[in-house]
Every structure is written in structure tokens, then in C-alpha cells.
Protein backbone atom coordinates (compact mmCIF):
# COMPACT_ATOMS: atom_id res chain seq x y z
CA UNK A 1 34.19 -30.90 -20.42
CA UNK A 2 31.19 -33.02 -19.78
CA UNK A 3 32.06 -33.06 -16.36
CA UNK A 4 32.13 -29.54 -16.23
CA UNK A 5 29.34 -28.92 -17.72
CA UNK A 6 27.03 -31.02 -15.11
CA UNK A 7 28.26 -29.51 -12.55
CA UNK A 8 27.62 -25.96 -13.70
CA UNK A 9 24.24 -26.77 -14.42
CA UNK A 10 23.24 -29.46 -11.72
CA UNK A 11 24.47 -26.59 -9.36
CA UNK A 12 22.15 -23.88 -11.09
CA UNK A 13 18.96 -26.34 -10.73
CA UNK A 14 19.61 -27.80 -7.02
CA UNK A 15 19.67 -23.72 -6.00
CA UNK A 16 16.67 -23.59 -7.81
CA UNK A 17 14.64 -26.09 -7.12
CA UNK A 18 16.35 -25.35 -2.82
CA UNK A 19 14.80 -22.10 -2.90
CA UNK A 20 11.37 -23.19 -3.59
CA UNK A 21 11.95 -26.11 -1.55
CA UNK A 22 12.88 -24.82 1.56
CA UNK A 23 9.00 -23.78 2.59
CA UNK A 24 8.51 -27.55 3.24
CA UNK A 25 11.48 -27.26 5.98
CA UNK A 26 10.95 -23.71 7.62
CA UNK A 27 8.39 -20.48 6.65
CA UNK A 28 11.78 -18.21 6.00
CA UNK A 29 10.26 -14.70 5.04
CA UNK A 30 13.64 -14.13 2.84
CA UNK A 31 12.38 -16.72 0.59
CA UNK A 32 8.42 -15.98 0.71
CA UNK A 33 8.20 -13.41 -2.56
CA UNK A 34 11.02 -16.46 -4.86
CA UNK A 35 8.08 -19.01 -3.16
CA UNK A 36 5.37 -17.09 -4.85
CA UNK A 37 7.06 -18.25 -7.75
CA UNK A 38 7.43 -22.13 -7.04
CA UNK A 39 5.08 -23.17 -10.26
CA UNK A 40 7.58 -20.98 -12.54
CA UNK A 41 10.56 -21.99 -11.14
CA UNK A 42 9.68 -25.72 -10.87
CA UNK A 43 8.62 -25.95 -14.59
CA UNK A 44 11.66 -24.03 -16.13
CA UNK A 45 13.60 -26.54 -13.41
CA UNK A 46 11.80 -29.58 -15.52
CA UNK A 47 12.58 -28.10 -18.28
CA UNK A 48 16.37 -27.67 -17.89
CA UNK A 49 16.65 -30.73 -16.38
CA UNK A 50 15.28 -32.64 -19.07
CA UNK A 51 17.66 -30.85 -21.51
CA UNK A 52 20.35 -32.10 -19.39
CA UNK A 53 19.21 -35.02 -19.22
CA UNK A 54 18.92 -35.64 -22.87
CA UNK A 55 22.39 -34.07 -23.56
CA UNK A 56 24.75 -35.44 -20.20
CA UNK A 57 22.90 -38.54 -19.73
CA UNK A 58 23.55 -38.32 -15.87
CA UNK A 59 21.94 -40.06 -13.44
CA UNK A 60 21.85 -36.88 -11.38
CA UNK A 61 19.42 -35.48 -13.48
CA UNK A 62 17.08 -38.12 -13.37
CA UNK A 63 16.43 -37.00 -9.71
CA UNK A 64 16.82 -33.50 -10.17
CA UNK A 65 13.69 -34.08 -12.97
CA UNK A 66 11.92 -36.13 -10.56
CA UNK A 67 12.15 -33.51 -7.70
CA UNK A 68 10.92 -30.36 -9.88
CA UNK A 69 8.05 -32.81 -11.47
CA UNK A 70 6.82 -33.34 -7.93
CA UNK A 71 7.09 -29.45 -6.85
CA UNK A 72 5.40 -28.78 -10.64
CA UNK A 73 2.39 -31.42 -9.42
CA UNK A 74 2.47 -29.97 -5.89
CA UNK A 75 1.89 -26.36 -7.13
CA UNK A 76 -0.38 -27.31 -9.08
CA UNK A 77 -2.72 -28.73 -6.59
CA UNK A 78 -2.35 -25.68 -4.42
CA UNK A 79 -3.26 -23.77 -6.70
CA UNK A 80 -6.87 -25.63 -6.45
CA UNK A 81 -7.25 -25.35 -2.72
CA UNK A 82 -9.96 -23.43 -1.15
CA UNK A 83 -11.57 -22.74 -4.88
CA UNK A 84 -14.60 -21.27 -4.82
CA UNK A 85 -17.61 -24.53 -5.36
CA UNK A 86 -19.44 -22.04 -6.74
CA UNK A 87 -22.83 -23.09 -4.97
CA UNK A 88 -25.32 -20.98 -3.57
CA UNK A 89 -29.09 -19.88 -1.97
CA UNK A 90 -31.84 -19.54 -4.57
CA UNK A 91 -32.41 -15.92 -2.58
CA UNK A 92 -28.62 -15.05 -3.61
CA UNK A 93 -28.43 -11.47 -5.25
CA UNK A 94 -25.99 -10.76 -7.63
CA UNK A 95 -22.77 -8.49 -6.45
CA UNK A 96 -19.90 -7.15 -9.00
CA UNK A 97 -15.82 -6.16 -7.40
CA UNK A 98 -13.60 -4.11 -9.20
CA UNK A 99 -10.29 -4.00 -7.30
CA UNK A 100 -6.93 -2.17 -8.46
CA UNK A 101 -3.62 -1.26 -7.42
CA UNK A 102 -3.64 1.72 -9.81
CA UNK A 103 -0.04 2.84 -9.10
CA UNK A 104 0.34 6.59 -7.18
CA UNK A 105 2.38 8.16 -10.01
CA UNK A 106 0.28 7.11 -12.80
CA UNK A 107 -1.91 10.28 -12.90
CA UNK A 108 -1.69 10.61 -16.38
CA UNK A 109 -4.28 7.52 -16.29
CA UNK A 110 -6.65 8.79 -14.54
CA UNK A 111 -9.14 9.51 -16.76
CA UNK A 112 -8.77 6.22 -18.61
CA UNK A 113 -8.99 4.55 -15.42
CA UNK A 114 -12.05 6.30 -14.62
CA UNK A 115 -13.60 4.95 -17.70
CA UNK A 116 -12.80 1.38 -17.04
CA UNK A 117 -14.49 1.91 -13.61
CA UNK A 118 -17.71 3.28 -14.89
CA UNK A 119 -17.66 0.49 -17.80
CA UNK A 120 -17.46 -2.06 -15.44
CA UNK A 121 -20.27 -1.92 -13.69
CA UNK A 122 -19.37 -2.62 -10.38
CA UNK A 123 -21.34 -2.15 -7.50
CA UNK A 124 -17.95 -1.75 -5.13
CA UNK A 125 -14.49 -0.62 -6.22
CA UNK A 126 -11.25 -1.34 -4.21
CA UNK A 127 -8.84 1.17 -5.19
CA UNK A 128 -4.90 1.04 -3.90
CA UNK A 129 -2.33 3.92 -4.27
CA UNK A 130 -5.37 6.19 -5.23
CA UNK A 131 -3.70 9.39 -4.91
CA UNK A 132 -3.52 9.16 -8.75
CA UNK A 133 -7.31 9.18 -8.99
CA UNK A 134 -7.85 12.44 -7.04
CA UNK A 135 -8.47 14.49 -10.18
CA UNK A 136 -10.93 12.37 -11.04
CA UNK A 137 -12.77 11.90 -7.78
CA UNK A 138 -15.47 14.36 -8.37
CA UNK A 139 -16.57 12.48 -11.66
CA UNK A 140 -16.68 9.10 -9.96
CA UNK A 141 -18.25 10.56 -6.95
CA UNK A 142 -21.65 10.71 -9.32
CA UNK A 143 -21.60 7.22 -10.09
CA UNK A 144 -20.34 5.85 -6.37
CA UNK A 145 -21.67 8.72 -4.05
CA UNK A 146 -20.34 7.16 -1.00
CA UNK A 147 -16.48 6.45 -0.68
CA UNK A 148 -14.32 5.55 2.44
CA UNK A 149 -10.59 7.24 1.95
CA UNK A 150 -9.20 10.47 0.52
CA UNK A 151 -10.66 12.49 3.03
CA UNK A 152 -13.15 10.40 4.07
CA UNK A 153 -12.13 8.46 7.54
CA UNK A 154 -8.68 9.23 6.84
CA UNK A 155 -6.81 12.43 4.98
CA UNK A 156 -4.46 10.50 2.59
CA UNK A 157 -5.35 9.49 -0.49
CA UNK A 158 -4.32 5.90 -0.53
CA UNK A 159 -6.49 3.08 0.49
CA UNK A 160 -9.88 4.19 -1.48
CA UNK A 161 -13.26 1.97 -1.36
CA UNK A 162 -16.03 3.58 -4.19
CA UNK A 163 -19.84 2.20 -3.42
CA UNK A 164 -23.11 3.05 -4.95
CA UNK A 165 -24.75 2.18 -1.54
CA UNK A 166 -23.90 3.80 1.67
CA UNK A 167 -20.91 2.55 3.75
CA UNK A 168 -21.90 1.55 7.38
CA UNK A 169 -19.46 2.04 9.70
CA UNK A 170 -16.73 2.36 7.39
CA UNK A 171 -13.24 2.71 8.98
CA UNK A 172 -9.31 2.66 7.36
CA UNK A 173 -7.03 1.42 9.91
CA UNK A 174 -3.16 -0.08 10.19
CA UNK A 175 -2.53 -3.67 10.51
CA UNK A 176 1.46 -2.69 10.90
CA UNK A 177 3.50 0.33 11.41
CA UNK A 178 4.94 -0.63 8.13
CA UNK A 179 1.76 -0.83 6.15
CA UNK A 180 0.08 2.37 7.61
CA UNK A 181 -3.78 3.08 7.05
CA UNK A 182 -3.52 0.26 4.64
CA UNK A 183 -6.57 -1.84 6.37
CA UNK A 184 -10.27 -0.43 5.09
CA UNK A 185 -13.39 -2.20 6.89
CA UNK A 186 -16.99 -1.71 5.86
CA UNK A 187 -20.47 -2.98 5.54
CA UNK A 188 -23.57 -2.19 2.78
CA UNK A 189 -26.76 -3.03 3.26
CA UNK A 190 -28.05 -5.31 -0.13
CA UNK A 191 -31.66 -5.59 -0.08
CA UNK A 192 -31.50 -6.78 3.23
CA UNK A 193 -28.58 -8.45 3.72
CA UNK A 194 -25.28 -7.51 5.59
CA UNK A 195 -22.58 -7.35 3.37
CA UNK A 196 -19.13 -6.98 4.55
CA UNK A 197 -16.52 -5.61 2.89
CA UNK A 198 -12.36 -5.48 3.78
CA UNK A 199 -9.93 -4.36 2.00
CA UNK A 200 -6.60 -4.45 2.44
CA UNK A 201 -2.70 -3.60 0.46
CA UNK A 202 -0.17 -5.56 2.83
CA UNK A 203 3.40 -5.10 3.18
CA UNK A 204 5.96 -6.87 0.57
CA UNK A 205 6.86 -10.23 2.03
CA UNK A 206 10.85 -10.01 2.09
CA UNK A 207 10.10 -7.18 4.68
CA UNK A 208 10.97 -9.36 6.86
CA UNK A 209 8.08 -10.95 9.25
CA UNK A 210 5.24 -8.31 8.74
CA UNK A 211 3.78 -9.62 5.70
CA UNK A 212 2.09 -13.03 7.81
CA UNK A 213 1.94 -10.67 11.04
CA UNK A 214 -0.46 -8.40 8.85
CA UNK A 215 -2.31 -11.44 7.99
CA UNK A 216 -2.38 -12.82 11.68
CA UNK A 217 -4.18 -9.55 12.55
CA UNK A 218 -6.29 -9.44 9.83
CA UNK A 219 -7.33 -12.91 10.46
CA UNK A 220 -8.31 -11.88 14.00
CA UNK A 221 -10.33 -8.87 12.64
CA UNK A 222 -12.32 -11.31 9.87
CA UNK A 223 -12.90 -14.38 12.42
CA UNK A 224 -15.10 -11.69 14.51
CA UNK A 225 -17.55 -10.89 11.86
CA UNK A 226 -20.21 -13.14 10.81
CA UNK A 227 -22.13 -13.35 7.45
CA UNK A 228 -21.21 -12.49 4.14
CA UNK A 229 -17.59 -11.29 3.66
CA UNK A 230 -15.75 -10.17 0.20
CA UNK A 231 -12.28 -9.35 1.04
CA UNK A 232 -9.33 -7.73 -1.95
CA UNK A 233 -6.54 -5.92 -2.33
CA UNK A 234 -3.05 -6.20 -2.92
CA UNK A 235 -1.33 -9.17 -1.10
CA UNK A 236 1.69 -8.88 -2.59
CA UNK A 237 2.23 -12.71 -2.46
CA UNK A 238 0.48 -15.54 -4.07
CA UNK A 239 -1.84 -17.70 -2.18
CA UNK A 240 0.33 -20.79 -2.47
CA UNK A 241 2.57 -19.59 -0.33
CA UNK A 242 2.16 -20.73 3.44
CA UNK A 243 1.57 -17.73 5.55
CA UNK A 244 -1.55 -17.17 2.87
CA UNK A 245 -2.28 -20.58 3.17
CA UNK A 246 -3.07 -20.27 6.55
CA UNK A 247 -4.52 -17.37 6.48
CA UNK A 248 -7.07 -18.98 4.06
CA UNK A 249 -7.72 -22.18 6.09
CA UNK A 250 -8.07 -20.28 9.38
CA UNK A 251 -10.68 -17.52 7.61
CA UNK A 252 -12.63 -20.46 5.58
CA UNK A 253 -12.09 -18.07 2.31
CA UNK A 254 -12.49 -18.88 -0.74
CA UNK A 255 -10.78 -18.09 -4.40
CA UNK A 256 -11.17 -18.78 -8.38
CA UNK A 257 -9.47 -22.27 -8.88
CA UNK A 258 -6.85 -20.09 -10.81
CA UNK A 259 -6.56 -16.79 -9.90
CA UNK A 260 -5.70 -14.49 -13.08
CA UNK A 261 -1.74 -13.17 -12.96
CA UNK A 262 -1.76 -9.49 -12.21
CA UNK A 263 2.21 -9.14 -12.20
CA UNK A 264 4.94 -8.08 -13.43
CA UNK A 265 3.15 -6.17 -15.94
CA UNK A 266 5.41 -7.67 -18.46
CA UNK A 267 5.03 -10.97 -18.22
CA UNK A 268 1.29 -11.01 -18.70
CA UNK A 269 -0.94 -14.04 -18.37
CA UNK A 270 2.18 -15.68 -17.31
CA UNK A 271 2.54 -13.40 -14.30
CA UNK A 272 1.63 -14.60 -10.85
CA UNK A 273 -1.60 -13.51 -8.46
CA UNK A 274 -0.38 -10.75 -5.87
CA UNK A 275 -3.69 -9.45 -6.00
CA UNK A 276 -6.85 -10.98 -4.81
CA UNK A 277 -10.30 -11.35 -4.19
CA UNK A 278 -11.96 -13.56 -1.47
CA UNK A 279 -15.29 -14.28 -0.30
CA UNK A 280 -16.40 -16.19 3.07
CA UNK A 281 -20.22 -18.05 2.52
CA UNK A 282 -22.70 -16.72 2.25
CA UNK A 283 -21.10 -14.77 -0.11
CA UNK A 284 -20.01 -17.26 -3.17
CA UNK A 285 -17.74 -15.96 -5.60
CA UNK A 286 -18.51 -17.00 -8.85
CA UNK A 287 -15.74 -15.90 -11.10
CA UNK A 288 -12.73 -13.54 -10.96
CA UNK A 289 -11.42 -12.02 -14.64
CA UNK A 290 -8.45 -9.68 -15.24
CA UNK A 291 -8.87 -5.91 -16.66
CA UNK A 292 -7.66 -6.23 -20.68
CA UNK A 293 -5.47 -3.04 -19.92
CA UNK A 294 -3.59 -1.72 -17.29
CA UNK A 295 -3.81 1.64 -17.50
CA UNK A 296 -0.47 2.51 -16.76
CA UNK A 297 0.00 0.72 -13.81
CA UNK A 298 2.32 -1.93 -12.34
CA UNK A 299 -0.34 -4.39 -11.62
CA UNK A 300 -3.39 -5.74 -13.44
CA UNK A 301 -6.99 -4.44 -12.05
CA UNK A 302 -9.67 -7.47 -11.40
CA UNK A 303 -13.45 -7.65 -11.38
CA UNK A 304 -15.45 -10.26 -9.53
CA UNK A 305 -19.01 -11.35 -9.26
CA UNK A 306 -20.23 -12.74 -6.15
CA UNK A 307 -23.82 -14.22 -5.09
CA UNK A 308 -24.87 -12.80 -1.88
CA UNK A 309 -26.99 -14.97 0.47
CA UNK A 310 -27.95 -14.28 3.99
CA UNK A 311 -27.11 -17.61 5.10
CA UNK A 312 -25.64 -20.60 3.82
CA UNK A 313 -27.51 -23.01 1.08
CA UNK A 314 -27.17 -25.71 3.68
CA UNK A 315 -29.33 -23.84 6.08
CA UNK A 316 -31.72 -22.64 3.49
């Protein structure tokens, strides 16, 4: 029986703790989205191993607690790279985010949703699946007068970027054939400074490779512009995983040490990240919270603050 009953649960943790493993071998998109998850999975690993430990006494799960302690440690620490240091100019102005994947069927939100905006404050709102906001469109419209999406640049209604200044050369454009008019590209003048602003709601990483192709391309796009950059959306993967990982390294982006969970809905503030928001110096972000509600939707909303600079503090 005790034989039995190692085996069973030895096998259960080695596929386990594989899956989240295998990242450190080969980038296989078929495990990216279970990779997103390696912090979960390598805890509740501990955790059963220990248990099994304590009841089997097995040498086998002395190593099998040894190898999810080290991927626990390991996510962890990636977790921490490319936080935000939080320094910046003296000149810096202050610059609030709101970004949302508001969910296309949840119209009956709407209004609710258009509360939270206005309540928040924010000088720019990222909006994804917006089609659910069109009824309220008109209302917003007085608060952010200039907009980029439904009907603006593009006829569908479902990348949508709100501003209370005036988008420059705002444009919505693909980054796959997949992820259609999912790419939105802007700038705002802030007192003087060029701000940019991308937004983006990439394809679901099991899709096979056009998850870290859409971030290939977008990391082209973002390497060409210079000065401040804020980029969100919905990544549908955490940043721990490696095609994000590079992405980050090779755009010099930066993110809140830990980024607030945004799904499943259910699991709360034990969720992971699939939603983001970045910023490239001069444009520091300061802090990234969660939305207390959300509104209906399958994802959690998040609002940023940023100090803008036009140049770095080690130029100033």
C-alpha cells in the first residue's frame, strides 16, 4: 500500500513540477499559458511534497521538495526583474493609466464601468473588448473628448484608447492575422513633452507560436520610438514567462515588483498578471493597483501612475 501510494503521488508531482520545468529546456508554446503559472504550481508542488514526505518517509521526496523549493525561489526572483526603481527628473509631471479588458458581452456593466472610469481620474484609458462600452461612449466622450477606436481609425469597437488631450497620430493596427486590429499606437503632448502611448490585447499563448511572434513585432515597433513610452493591455501571459521576458529585456521596460493578479476572476489576489502596464524612461512608473470590482468582467481593470520626464534623471 505504501508503495502504491508513492508512486501515485510521486507521479502526480514529477508531471507537475515537468511542466513548469520544461521552459529551462525548450520555449514550447503548448506549455507557455501552465508556465504562467510556475509560482502556483511550484508552491502547491512544496506543499504536497512535504506531506509526502512527512507521511511515506521516501527519499524520493526529499528531491522532489528540493526541486519545487528551487522553482518556488526561482519564480520568485523573476517576479522582481525589470521592477520599476522608481527614480525620476525633478521636471517629471505626474501621469494616471486606467487599463481594462472589460469583456464584449458584459453590456449590462456599462454604466458601472463608466463610473469607475470617471472616478478614477485618469488622464488615459486603455479599454479591450469595448464593444460593451458603446452605449456609454457619448457620456465618456465629455470627460475624454479624444478617443482612438470605435469609429475612430478603425470601425470596430474593440481596441479603444480614451484621452483628455488630443491623440497625435493615433493609429490601430494588427500585429497577427490572429489578433486583428488589436495593436493601438499614439502620442499626447504633456506640457511639452512627447508621450507615447501603445496599447496592445495579444493572442492567447497555446495558439500556438503567435503569442511571442506578436511580441517580436511589437518589439520592433517600440525599439523605433524614442522618449517616454507607457505601454498596457492584455498579454494574456505573465511576465515570467520567457517570450515576455525577452520582450522586456530587449524593450528596457519596466513593471511594479509584483504586478497585481487580474485572473481568473475567481481566484482573486491569488490570480496571476495577464494584464499589464509598462513604462520605458523617461517615463517611471511609480505604482500599479488593481480596480476593487470587476464590473462584470473576466479580468481585473488596473490604474497606474507614471512620472513623465523628457529625458532621463541621469542626463538631467
Amino acid at each position: 500500500m505504501k508503495a502504491r501510494l508513492t508512486c501515485i503521488a510521486s507521479t502526480a508531482i514529477i508531471a507537475a513540477l515537468f511542466s513548469i520545468s520544461f521552459r529551462y529546456i525548450y520555449d514550447f508554446w503548448l506549455l507557455a499559458f501552465v508556465t504562467s503559472f510556475q509560482l502556483h504550481i511550484a508552491l502547491l508542488a512544496s506543499f504536497a511534497s512535504a506531506i509526502c514526505l512527512w507521511a511515506l518517509r521516501s527519499r524520493l521526496f526529499v528531491a522532489l521538495l528540493a526541486w519545487s523549493l528551487v522553482l518556488t525561489a526561482h519564480g520568485v526572483i523573476m517576479q522582481q526583474d525589470f521592477s520599476t526603481d522608481g527614480i525620476h527628473s525633478s521636471s517629471a509631471k505626474p501621469f494616471r493609466l486606467l487599463s481594462f479588458n472589460v469583456l464584449r458581452e458584459n453590456r449590462r456593466s456599462a454604466e458601472s464601468i463608466a463610473d469607475a472610469i470617471v472616478a478614477s481620474q485618469a488622464d488615459v484609458v486603455y479599454v479591450m473588448e469595448a464593444a460593451a462600452l458603446r452605449s456609454v461612449l457619448p457620456r465618456l466622450s465629455q470627460i475624454y473628448p479624444y478617443r482612438l477606436g470605435c469609429g475612430i481609425a478603425v470601425s470596430d469597437c474593440d481596441l479603444l484608447m480614451l484621452s483628455k488631450r488630443p491623440l497625435i497620430d493615433g493609429k490601430i493596427g494588427s500585429l497577427s492575422y490572429v489578433s486583428q486590429e488589436r495593436a493601438g499606437l499614439a502620442h499626447i503632448d504633456l506640457e511639452g513633452v512627447t508621450l507615447t502611448l501603445a496599447q496592445v490585447h495579444l493572442t492567447k499563448p497555446y495558439f500556438d507560436k503567435y503569442h511571442s511572434e506578436e511580441l517580436s513585432k511589437l518589439s520592433d515597433i517600440l525599439g523605433q520610438i524614442e522618449g517616454p513610452l507607457i505601454l498596457g493591455g492584455d498579454f494574456n501571459s505573465a511576465s515570467i514567462v520567457p517570450d515576455m521576458r525577452e520582450f522586456m529585456a530587449q524593450t528596457r521596460l519596466q513593471k511594479a515588483p509584483w504586478e497585481p493578479a487580474t485572473w481568473p476572476i475567481r481566484a482573486g489576489r491569488f490570480g496571476i498578471a495577464i494584464d499589464h502596464i509598462f513604462a520605458r524612461k523617461p517615463a517611471t512608473l511609480m505604482s500599479v493597483k488593481r480596480l476593487p470590482d470587476n464590473f462584470g468582467s473576466n479580468h481585473y481593470g488596473l490604474i497606474a501612475d507614471f512620472m513623465i520626464a523628457a529625458k532621463t534623471v541621469d542626463s538631467d
